[in-house]
N, C-alpha and C. Protein backbone atom coordinates (compact mmCIF):
# COMPACT_ATOMS: atom_id res chain seq x y z
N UNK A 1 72.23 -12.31 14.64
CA UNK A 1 71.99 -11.68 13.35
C UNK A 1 72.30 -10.18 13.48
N UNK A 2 72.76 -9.97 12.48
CA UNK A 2 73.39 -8.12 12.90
C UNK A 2 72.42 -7.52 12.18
N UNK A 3 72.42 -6.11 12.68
CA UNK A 3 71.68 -5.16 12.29
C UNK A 3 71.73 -4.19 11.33
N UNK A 4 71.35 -4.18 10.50
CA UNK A 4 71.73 -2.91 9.49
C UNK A 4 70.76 -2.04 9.37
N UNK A 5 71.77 -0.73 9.18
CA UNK A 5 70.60 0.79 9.42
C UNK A 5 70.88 0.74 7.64
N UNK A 6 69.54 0.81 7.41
CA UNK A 6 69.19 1.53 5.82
C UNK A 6 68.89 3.42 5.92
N UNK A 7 69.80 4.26 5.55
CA UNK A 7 70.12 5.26 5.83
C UNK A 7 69.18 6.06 4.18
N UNK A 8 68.25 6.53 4.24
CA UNK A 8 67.69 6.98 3.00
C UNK A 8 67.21 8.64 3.15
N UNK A 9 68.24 9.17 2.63
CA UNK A 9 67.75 10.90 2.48
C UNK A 9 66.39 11.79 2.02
N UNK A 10 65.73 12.29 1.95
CA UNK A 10 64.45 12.50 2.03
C UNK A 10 64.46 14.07 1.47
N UNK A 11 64.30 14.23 -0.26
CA UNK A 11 64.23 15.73 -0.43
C UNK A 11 63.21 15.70 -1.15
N UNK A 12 61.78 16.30 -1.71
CA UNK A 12 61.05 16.70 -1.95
C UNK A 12 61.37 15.32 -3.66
N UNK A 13 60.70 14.13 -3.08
CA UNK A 13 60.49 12.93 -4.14
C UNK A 13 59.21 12.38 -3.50
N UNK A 14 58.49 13.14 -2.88
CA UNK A 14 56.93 12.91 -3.33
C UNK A 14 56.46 11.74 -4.48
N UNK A 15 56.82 11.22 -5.38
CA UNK A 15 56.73 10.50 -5.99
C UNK A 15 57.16 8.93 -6.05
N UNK A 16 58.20 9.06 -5.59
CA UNK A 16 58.86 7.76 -5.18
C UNK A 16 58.94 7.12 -3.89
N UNK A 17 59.27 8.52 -2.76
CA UNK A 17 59.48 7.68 -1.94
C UNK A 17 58.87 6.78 -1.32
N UNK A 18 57.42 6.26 -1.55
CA UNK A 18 56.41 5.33 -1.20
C UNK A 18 57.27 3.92 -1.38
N UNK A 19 57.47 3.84 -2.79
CA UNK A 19 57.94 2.63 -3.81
C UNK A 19 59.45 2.20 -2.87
N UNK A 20 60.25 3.49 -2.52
CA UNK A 20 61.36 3.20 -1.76
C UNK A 20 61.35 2.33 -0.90
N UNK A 21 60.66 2.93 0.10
CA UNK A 21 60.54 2.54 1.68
C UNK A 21 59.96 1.17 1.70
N UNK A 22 58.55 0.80 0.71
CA UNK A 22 58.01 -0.34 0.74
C UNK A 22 59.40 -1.38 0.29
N UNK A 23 59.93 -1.20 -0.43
CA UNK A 23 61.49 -2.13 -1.03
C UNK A 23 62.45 -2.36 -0.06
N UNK A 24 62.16 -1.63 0.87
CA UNK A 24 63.08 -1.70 2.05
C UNK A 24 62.05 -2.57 3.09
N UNK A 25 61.20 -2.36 3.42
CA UNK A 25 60.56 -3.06 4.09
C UNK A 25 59.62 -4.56 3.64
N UNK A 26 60.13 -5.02 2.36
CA UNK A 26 59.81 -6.23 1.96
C UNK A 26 61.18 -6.73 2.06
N UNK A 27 62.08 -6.56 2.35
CA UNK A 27 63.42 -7.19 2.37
C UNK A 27 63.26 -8.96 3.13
N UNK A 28 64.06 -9.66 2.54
CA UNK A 28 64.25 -10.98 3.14
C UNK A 28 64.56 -11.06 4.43
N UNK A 29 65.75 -10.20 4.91
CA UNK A 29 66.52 -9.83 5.87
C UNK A 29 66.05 -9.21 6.08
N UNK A 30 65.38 -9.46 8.18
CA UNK A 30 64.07 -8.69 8.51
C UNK A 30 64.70 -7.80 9.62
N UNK A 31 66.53 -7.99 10.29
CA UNK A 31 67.12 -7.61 11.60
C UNK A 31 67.84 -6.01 10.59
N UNK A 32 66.46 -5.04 10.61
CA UNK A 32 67.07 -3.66 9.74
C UNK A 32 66.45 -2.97 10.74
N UNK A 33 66.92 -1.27 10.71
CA UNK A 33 66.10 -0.09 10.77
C UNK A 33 66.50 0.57 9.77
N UNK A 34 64.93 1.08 9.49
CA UNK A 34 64.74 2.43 8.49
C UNK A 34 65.20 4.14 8.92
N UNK A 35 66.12 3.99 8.25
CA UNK A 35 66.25 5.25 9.45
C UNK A 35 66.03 6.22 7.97
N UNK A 36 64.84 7.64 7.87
CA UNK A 36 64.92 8.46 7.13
C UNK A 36 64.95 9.74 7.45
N UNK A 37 65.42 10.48 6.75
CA UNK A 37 66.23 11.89 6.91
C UNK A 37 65.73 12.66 5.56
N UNK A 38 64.46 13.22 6.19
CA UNK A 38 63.61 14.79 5.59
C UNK A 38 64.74 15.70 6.12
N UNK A 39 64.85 16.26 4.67
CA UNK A 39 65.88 17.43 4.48
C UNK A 39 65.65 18.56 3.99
N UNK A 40 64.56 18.90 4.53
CA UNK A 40 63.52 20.41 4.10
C UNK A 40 62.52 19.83 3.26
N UNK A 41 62.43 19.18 2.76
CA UNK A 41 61.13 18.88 1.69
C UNK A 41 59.79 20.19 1.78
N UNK A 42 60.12 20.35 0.72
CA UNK A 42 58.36 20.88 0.18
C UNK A 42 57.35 20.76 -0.41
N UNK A 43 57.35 19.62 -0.67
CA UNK A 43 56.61 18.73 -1.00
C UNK A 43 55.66 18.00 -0.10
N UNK A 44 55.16 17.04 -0.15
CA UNK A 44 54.59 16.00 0.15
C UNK A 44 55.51 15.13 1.06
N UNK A 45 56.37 14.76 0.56
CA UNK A 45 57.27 13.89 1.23
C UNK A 45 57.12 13.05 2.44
N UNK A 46 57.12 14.47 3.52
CA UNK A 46 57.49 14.24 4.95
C UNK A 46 56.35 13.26 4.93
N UNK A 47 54.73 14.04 5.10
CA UNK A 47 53.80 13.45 5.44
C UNK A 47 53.85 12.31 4.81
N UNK A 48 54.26 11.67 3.59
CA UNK A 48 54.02 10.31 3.06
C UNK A 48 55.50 9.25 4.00
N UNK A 49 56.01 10.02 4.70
CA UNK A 49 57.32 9.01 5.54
C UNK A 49 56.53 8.92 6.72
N UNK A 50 55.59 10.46 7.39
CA UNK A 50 55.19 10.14 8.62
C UNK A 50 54.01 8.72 8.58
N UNK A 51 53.27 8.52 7.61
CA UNK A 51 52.48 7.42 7.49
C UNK A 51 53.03 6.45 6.89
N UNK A 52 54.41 5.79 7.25
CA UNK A 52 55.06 4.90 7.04
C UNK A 52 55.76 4.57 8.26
N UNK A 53 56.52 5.77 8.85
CA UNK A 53 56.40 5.68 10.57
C UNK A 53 55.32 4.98 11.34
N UNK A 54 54.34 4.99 11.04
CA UNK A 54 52.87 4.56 11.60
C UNK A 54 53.11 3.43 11.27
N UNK A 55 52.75 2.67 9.91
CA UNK A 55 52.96 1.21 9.60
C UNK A 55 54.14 0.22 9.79
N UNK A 56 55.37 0.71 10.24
CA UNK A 56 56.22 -0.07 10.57
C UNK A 56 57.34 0.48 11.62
N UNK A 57 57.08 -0.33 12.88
CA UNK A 57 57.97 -0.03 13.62
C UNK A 57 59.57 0.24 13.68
N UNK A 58 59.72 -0.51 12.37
CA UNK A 58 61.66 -0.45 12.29
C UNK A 58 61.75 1.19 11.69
N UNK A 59 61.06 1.73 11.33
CA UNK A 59 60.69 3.10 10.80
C UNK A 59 60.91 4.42 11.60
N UNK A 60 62.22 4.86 11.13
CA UNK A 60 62.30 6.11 12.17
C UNK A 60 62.55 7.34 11.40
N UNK A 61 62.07 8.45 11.56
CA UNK A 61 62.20 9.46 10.68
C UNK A 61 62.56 10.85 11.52
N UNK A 62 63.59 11.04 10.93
CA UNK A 62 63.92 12.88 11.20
C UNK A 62 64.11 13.64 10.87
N UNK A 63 63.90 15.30 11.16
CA UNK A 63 63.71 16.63 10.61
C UNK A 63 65.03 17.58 10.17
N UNK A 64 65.64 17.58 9.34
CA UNK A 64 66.83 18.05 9.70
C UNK A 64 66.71 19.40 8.30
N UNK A 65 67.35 20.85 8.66
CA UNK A 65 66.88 22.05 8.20
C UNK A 65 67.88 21.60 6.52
N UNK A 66 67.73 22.49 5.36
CA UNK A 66 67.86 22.01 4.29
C UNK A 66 69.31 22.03 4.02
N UNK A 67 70.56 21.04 4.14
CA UNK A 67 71.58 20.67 4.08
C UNK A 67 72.67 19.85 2.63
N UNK A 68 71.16 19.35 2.64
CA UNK A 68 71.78 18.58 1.29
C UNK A 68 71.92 17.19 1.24
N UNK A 69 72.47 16.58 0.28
CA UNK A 69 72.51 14.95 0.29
C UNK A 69 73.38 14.68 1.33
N UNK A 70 74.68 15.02 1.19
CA UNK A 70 75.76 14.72 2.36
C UNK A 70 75.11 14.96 3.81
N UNK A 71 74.88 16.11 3.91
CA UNK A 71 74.37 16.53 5.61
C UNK A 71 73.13 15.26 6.21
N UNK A 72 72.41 15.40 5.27
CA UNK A 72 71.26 14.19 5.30
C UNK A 72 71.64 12.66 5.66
N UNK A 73 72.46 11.91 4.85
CA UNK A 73 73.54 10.94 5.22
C UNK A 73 74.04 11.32 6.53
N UNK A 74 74.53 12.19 7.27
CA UNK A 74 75.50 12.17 7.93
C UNK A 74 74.85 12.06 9.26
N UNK A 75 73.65 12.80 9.27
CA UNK A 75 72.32 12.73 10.44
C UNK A 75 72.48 11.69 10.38
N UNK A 76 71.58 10.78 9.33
CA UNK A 76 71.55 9.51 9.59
C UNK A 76 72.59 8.86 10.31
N UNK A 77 73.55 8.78 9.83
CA UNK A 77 75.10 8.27 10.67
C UNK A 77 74.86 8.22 12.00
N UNK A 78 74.47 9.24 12.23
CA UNK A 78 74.80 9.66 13.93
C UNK A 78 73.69 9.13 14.60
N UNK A 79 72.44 8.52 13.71
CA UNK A 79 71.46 8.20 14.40
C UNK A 79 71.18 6.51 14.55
N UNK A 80 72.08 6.33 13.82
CA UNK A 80 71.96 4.62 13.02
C UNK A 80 72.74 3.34 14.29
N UNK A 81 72.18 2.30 14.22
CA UNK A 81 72.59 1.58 15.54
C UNK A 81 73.03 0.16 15.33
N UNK A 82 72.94 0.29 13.64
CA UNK A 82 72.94 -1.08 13.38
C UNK A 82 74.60 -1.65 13.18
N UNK A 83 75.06 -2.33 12.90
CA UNK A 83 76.65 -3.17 12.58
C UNK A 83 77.01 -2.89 11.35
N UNK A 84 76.11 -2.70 10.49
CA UNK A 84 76.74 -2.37 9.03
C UNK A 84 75.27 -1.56 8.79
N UNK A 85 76.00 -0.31 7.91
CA UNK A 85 74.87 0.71 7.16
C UNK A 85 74.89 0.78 5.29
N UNK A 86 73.90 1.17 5.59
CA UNK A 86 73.35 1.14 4.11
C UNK A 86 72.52 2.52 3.71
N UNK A 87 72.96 2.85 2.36
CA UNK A 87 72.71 4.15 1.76
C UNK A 87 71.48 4.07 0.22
N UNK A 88 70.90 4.61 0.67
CA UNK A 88 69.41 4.74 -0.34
C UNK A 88 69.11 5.72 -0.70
N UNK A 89 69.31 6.31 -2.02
CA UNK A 89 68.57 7.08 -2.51
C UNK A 89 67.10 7.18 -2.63
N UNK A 90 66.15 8.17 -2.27
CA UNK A 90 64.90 8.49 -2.24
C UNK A 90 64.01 8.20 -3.52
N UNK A 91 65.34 7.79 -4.39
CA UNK A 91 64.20 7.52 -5.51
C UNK A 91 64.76 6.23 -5.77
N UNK A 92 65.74 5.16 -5.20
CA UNK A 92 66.08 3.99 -5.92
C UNK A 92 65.51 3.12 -5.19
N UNK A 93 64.99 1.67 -5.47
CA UNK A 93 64.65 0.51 -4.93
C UNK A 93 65.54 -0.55 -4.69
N UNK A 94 65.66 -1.25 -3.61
CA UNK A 94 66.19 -2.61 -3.83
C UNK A 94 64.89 -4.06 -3.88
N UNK A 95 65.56 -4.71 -4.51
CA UNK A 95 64.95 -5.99 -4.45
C UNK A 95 65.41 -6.81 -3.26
N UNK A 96 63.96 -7.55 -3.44
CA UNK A 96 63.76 -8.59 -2.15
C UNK A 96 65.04 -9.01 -0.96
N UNK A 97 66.23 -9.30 -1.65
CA UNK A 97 67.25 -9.83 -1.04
C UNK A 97 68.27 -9.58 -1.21
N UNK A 98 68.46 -8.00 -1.33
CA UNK A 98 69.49 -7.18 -1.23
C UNK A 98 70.20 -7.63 -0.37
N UNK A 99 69.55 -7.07 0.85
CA UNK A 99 70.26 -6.83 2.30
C UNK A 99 70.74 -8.52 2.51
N UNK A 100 70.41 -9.47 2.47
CA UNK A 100 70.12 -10.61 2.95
C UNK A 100 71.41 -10.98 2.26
N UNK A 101 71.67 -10.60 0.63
CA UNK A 101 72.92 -11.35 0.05
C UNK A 101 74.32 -10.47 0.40
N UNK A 102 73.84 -8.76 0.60
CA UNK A 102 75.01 -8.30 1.25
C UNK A 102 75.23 -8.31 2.32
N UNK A 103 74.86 -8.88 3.80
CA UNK A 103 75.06 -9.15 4.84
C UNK A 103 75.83 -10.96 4.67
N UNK A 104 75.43 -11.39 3.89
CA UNK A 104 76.12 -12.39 3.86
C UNK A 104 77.61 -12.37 2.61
């Protein structure tokens, strides 16, 4: 089963990104990492990814100084390990079997 990195940028969406991450981590298709990329946030943010780090091991999160959407993506890139990647906005959700119908 191949691996896919879910690559999700992280800028001051305090609001959503809870709803995100949980959509990613109810997925059908369970062979993922979370890989997220705080991009200065001043917000809330970070701390609501670092206690998501805690609850799920596929969960990896990093600090990167304020770059932008692209730069944010691109960390991710370089950090991601999986066979095919995947791009998430901080404020969009997928349903249950995203990953599961685009891997297949």
């Amino acid at each position: 089963m191949d691996k896919v990195s879910v690559i999700i940028p992280v800028y001051n969406v305090e609001k959503y990104i809870s709803k995100t991450i949980e959509s990613v981590c109810n997925q059908t298709y369970e062979n993922i990492e979370i890989i997220l990329v705080d991009d200065g946030s001043t917000d809330t943010s970070l701390t609501i990814a670092r206690k998501w780090v805690d609850q799920d091991p596929r969960i990896k999160l990093f600090q990167e100084k304020h770059g932008g959407l692209n730069a944010a993506r691109n960390a991710g890139i370089q950090r991601a390990s999986g066979e095919y990647l995947f791009f998430l906005d901080s404020d969009d959700f997928l349903v249950d079997s995203c990953l599961e119908v685009s891997v297949k």
